[in-house]
Protein backbone atom coordinates (compact mmCIF):
# COMPACT_ATOMS: atom_id res chain seq x y z
CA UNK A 1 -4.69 -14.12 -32.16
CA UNK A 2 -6.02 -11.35 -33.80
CA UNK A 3 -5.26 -7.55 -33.57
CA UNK A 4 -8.66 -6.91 -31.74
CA UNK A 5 -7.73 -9.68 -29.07
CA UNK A 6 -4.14 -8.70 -28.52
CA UNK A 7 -5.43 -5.06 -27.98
CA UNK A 8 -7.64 -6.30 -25.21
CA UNK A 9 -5.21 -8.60 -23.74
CA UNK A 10 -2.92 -5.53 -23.68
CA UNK A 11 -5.70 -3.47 -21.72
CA UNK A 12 -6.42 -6.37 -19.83
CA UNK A 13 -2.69 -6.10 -18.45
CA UNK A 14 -3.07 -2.87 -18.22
CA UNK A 15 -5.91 -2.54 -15.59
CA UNK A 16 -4.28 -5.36 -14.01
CA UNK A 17 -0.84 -3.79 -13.46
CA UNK A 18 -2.79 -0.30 -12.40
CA UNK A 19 -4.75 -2.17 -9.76
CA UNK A 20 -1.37 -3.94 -8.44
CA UNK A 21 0.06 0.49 -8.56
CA UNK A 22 -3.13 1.42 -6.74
CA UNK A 23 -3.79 -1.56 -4.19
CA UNK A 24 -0.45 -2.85 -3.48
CA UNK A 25 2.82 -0.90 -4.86
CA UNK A 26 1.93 2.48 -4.15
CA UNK A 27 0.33 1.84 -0.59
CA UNK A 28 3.28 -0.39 0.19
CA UNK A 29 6.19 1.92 -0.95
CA UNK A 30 5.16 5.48 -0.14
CA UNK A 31 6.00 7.49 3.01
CA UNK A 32 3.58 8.38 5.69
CA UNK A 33 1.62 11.26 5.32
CA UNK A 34 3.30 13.97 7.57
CA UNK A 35 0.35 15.85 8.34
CA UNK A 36 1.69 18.94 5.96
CA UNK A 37 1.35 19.56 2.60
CA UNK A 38 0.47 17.09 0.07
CA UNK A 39 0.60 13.73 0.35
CA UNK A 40 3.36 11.76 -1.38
CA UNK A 41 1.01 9.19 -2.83
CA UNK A 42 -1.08 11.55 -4.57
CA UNK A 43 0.78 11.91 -7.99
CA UNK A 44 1.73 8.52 -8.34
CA UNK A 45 -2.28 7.60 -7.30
CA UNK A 46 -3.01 9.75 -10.37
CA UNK A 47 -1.22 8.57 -12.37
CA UNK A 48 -1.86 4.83 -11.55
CA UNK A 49 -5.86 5.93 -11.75
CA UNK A 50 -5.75 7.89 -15.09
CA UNK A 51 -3.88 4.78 -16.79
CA UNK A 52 -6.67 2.55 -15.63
CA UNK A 53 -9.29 5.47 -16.76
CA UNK A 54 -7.59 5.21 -20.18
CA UNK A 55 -6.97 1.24 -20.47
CA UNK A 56 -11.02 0.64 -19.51
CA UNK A 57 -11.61 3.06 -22.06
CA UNK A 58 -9.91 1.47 -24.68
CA UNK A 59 -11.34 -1.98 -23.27
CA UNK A 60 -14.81 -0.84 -23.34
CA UNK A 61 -14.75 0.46 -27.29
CA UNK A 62 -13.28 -2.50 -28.36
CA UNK A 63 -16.04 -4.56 -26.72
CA UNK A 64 -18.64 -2.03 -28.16
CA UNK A 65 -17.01 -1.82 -31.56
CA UNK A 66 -17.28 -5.84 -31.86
CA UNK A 67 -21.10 -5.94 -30.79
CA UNK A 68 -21.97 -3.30 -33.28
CA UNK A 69 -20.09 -5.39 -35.98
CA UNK A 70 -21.91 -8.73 -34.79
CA UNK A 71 -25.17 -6.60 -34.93
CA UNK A 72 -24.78 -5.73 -38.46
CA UNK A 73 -23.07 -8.87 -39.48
CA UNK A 74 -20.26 -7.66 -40.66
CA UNK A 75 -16.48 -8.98 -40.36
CA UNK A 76 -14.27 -7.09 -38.34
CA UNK A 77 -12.02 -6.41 -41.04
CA UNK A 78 -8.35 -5.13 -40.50
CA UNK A 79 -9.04 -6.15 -37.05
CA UNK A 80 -9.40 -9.70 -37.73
CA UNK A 81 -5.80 -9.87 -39.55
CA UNK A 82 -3.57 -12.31 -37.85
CA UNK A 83 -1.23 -9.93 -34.94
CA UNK A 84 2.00 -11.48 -35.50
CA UNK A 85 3.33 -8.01 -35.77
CA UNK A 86 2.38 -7.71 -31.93
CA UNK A 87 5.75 -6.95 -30.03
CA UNK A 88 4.80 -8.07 -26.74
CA UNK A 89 8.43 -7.77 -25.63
CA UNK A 90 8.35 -4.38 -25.86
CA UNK A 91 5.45 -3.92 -23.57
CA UNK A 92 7.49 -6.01 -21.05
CA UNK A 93 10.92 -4.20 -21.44
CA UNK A 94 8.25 -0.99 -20.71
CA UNK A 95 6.63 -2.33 -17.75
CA UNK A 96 9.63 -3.56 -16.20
CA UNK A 97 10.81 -0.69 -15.42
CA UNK A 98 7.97 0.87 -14.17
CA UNK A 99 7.30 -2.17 -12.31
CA UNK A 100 10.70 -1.88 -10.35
CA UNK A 101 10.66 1.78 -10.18
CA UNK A 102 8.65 2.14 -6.52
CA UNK A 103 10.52 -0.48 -4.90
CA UNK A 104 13.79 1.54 -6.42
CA UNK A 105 12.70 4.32 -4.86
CA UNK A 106 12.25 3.36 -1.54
CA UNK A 107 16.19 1.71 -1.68
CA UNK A 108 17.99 3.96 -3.57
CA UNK A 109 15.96 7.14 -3.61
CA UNK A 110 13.90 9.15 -5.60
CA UNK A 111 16.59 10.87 -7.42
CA UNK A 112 19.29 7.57 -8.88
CA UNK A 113 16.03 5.61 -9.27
CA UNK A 114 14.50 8.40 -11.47
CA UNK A 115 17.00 8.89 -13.17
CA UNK A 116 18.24 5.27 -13.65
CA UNK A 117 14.86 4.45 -14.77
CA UNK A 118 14.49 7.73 -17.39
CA UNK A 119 17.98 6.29 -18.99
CA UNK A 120 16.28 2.79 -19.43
CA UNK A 121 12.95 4.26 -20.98
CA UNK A 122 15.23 6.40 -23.60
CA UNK A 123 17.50 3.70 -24.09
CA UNK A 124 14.26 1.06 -24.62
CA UNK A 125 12.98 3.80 -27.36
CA UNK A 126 16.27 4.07 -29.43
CA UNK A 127 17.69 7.19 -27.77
CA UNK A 128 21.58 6.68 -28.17
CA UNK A 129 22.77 10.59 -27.88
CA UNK A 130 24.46 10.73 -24.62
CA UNK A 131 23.99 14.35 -23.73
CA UNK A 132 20.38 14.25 -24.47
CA UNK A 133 19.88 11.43 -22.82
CA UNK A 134 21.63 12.60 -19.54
CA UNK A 135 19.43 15.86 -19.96
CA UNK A 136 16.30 13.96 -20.23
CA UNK A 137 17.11 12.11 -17.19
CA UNK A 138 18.61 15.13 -15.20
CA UNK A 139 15.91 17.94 -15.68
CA UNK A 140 12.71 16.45 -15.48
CA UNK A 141 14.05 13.93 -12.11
CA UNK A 142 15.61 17.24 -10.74
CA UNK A 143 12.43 19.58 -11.30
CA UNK A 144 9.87 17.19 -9.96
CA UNK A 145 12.01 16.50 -6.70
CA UNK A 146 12.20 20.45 -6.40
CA UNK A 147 8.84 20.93 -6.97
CA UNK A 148 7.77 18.48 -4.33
CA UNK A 149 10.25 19.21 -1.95
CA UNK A 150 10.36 23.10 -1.32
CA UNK A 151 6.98 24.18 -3.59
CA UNK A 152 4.62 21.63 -2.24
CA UNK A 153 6.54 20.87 0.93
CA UNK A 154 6.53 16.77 0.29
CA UNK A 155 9.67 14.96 1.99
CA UNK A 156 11.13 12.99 -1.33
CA UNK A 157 12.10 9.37 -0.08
């Protein structure tokens, strides 16, 4: 597999995981919508929407990168090296998490799963300080939940 086809693979999953977020996850494991202020599937909708804005992106100037190249005849290059470098495990020990962080939410809450789920990410990336890793987890967790709770009036499951 080469480095051009593992990229699109990757976006492929990408879009794929976004539409399961916007069609399934998000619908499934969000609150009703009180009927006062803002809707609790809005941010996560946004979010969901501006990775799949981002992975068709990336999709789409692959695909028009390789038809320019097989209009001029050229090789693709670096892009044609062999991607045995590609650490697909990674991606998974990523999207694991994320995967199993609405469901979370809707158990345990918005505040152990965020935070159990901030730990994992740091931990996944090589962060092995304790106190920064509890701040990490703490502040941003605690700040959105504020935020959403008493600035934009949002019940917090």
């Amino acid at each position: 597999m080469t480095n051009v086809q593992s990229e699109n693979c990757g976006y492929g999953g990408m879009i794929a995981a976004s539409l399961l977020l916007l069609l399934w996850l998000i619908p499934s494991y969000s609150p009703e919508y009180p009927g006062y202020g803002m809707s609790a599937t809005l941010v996560p909708n946004l979010a969901a929407g501006f990775i799949l804005l981002l992975a068709l992106l990336g999709l789409t100037r692959n695909m028009l990168k390789a038809r320019r190249l097989s209009r001029s005849g050229e090789t693709a290059g670096a892009g044609a090296a062999s991607a045995a470098g590609v650490a697909w495990g990674h991606l998974l020990r990523f999207m694991l998490p994320c995967a199993l962080l609405m469901p979370a939410m809707s158990r345990l809450g918005f505040i152990p799963s965020g935070v159990v789920f901030m730990l994992l990410v740091q931990w996944f990336c090589g962060q092995r300080k304790p106190v920064a890793m509890v701040l990490v987890a703490l502040v941003p967790v605690l700040t959105v939940w504020a935020l959403m709770r008493f600035a934009l009036g949002v019940p917090m499951p």
